[in-house]
N, C-alpha and C. Protein backbone atom coordinates (compact mmCIF):
# COMPACT_ATOMS: atom_id res chain seq x y z
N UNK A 1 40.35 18.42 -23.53
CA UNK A 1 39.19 19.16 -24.01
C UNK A 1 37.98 18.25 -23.99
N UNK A 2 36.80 18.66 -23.78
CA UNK A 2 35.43 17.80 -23.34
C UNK A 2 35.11 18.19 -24.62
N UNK A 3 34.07 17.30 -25.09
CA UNK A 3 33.38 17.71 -26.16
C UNK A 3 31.62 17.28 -26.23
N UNK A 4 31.91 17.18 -25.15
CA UNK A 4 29.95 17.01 -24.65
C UNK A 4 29.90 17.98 -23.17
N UNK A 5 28.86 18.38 -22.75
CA UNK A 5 29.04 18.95 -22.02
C UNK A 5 29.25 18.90 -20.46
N UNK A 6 29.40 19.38 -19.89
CA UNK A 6 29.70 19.13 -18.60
C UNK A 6 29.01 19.48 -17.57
N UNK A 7 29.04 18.63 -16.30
CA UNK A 7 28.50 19.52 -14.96
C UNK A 7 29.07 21.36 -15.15
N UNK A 8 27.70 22.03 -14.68
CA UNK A 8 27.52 23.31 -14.76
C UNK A 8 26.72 24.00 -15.79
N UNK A 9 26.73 24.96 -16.07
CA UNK A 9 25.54 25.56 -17.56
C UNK A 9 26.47 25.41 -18.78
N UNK A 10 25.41 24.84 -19.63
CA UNK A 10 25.60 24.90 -21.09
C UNK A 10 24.22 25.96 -21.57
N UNK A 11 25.19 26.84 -22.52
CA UNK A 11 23.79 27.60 -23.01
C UNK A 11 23.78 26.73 -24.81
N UNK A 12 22.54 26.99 -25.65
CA UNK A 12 22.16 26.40 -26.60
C UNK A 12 21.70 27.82 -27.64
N UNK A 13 22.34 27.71 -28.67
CA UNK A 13 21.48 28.62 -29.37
C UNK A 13 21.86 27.99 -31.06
N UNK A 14 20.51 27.67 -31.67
CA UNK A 14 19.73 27.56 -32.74
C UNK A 14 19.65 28.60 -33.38
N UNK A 15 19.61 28.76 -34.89
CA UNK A 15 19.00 29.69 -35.86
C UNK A 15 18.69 28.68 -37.17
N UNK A 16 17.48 29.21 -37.34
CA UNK A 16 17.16 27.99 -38.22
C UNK A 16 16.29 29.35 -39.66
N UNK A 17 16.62 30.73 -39.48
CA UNK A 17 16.18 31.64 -40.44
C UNK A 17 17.62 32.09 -41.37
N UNK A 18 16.97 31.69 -42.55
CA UNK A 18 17.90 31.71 -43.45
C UNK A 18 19.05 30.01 -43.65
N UNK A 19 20.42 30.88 -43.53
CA UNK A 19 21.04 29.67 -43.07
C UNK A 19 21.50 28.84 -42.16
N UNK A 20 20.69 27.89 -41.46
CA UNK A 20 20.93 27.08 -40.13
C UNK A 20 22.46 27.07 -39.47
N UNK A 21 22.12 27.67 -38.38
CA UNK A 21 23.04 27.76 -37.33
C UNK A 21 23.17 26.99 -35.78
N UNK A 22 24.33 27.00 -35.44
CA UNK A 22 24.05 26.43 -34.02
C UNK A 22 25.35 26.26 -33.30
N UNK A 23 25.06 26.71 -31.86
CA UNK A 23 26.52 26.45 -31.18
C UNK A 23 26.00 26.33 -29.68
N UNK A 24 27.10 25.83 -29.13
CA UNK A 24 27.30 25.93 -27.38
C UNK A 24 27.97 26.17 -26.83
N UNK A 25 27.71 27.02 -25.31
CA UNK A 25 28.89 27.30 -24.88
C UNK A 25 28.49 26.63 -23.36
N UNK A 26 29.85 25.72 -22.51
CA UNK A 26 29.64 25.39 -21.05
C UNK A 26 30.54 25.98 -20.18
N UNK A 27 29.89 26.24 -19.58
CA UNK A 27 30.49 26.95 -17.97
C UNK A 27 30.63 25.69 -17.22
N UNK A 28 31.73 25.54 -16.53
CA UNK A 28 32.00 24.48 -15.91
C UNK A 28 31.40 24.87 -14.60
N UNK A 29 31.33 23.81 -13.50
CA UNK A 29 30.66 23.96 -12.56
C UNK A 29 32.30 24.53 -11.47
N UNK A 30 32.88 24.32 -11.44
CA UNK A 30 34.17 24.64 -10.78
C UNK A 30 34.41 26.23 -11.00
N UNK A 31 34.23 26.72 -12.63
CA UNK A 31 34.88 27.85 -12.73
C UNK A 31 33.53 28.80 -11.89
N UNK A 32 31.95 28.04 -12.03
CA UNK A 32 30.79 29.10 -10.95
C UNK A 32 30.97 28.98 -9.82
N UNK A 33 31.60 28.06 -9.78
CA UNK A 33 32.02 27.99 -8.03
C UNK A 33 33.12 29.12 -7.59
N UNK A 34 34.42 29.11 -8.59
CA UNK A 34 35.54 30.48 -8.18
C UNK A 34 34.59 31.48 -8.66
N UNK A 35 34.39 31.75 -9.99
CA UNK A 35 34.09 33.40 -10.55
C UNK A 35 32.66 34.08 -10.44
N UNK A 36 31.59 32.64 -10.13
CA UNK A 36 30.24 32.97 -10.06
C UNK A 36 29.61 33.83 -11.08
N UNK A 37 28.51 34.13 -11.43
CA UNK A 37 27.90 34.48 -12.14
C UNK A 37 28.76 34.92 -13.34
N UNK A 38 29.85 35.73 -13.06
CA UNK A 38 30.15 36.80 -14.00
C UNK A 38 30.76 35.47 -15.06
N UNK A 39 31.09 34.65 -14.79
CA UNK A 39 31.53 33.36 -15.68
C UNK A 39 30.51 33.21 -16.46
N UNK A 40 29.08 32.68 -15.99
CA UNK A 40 28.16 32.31 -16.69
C UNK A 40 27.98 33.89 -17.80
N UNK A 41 28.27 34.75 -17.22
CA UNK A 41 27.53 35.56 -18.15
C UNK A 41 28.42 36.57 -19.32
N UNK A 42 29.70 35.88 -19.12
CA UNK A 42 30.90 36.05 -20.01
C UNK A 42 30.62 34.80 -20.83
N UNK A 43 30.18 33.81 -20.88
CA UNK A 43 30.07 32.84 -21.39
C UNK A 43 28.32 32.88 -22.81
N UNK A 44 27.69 33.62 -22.17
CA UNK A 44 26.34 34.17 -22.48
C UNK A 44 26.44 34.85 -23.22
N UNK A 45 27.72 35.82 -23.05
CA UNK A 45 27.45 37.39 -23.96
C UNK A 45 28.62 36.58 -24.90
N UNK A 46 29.71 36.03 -25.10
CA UNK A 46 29.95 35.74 -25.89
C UNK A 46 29.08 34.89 -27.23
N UNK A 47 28.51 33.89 -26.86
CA UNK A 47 26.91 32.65 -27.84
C UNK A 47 26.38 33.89 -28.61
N UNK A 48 25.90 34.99 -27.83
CA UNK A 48 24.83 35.53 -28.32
C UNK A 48 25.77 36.86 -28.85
N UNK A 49 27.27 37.06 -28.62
CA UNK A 49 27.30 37.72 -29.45
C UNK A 49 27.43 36.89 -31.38
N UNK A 50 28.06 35.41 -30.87
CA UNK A 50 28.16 34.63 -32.20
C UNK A 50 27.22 34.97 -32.93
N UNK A 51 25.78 34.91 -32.45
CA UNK A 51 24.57 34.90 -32.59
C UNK A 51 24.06 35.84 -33.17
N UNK A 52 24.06 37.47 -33.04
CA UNK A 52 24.18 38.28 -33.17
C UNK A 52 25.14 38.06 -34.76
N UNK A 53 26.23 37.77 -34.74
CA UNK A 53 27.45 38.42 -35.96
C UNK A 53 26.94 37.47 -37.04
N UNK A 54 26.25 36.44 -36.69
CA UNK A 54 26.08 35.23 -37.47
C UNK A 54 27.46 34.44 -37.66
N UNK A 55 27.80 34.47 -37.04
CA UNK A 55 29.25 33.34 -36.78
C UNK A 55 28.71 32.49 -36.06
N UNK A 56 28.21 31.69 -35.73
CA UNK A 56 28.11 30.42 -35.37
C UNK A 56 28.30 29.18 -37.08
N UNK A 57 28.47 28.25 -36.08
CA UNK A 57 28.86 27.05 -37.58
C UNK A 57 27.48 26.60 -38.06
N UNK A 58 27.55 26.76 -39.79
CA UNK A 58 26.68 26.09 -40.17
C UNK A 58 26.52 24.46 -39.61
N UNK A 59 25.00 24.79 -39.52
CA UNK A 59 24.70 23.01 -39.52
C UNK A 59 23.55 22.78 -40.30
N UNK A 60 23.00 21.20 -40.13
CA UNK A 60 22.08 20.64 -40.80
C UNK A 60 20.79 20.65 -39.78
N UNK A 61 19.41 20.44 -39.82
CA UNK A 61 18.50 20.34 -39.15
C UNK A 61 18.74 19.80 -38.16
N UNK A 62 19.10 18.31 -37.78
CA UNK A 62 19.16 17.22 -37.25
C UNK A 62 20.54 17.15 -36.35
N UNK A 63 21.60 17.77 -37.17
CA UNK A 63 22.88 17.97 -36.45
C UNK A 63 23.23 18.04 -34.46
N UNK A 64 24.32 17.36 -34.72
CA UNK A 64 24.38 18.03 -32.81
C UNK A 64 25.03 19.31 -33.16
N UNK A 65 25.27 19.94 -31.65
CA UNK A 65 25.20 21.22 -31.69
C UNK A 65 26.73 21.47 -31.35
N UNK A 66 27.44 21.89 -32.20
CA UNK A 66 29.05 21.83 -31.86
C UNK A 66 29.22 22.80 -30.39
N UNK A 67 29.99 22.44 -29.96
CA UNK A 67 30.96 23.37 -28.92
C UNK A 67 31.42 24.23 -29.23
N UNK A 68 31.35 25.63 -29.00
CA UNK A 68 31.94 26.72 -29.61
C UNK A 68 32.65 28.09 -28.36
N UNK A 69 32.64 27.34 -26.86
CA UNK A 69 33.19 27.83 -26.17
C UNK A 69 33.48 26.71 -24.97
N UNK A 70 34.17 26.63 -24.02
CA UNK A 70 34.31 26.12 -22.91
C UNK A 70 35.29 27.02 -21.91
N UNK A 71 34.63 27.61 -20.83
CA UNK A 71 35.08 28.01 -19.71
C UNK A 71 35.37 27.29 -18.14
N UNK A 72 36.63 27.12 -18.66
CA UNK A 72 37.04 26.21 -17.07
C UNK A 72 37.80 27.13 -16.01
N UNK A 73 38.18 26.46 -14.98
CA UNK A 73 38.98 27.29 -14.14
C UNK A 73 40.47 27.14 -14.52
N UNK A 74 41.00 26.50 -15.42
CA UNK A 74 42.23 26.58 -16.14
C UNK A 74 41.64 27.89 -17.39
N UNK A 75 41.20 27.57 -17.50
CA UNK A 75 41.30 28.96 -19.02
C UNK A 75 39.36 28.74 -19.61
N UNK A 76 40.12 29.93 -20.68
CA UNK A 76 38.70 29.62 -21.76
C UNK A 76 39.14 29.55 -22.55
N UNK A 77 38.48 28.60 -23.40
CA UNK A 77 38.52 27.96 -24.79
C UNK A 77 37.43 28.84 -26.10
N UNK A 78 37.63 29.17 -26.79
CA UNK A 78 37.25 29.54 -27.89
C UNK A 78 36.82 28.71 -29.48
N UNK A 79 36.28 28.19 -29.78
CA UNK A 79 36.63 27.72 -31.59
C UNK A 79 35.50 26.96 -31.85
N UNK A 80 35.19 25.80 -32.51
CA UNK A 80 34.30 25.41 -33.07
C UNK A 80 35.01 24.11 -32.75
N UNK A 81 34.22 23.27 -31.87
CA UNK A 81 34.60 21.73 -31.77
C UNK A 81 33.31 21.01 -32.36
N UNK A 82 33.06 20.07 -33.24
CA UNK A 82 32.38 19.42 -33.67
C UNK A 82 32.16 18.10 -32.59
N UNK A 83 30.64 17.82 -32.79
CA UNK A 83 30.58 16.56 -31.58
C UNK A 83 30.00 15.01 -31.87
N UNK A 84 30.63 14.38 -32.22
CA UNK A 84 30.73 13.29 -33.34
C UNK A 84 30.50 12.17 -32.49
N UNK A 85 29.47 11.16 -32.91
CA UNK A 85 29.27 9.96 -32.09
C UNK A 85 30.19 9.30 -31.55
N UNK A 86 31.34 9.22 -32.46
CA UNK A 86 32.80 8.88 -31.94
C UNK A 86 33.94 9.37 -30.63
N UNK A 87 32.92 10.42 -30.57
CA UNK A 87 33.54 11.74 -29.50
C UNK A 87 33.23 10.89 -27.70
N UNK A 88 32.10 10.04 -27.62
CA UNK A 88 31.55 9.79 -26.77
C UNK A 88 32.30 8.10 -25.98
């Protein structure tokens, strides 16, 4: 499991109304290469549905932005990975 992101799209989404939110999701560059777009945008509608439900993980202002999806050409990943200086 990666926990920074990878060659291909990472999307980013912030909420900072009410209680601060934040997550990411990366599309690997391999899985746009087999599934093309429809990857990136299975990957999209999931963030923004987090986004939408308000399920994304609380964070702090300053915080990195946890991992909260990864789509490879082995599978997709789902959950909340935290990304810790230690991670690197």
């Amino acid at each position: 499991m990666t926990t920074e992101p990878e060659a291909g799209l990472t999307f980013h989404a912030r909420l900072v109304k009410g209680r601060a939110q934040a997550g990411m999701v990366t599309v690997t560059r391999d899985t746009l290469d087999v599934k093309g777009i429809e990857a990136a945008r299975e990957g999209l509608a999931y963030l923004l549905h987090l986004a939408a439900m308000h399920s994304l993980p609380r964070v702090q202002p300053f915080d990195r932005t946890p991992l909260v999806g990864l789509w490879s050409t082995e599978d997709v990943w789902r959950g909340v990975r935290e990304i810790c200086s230690s991670d690197r």
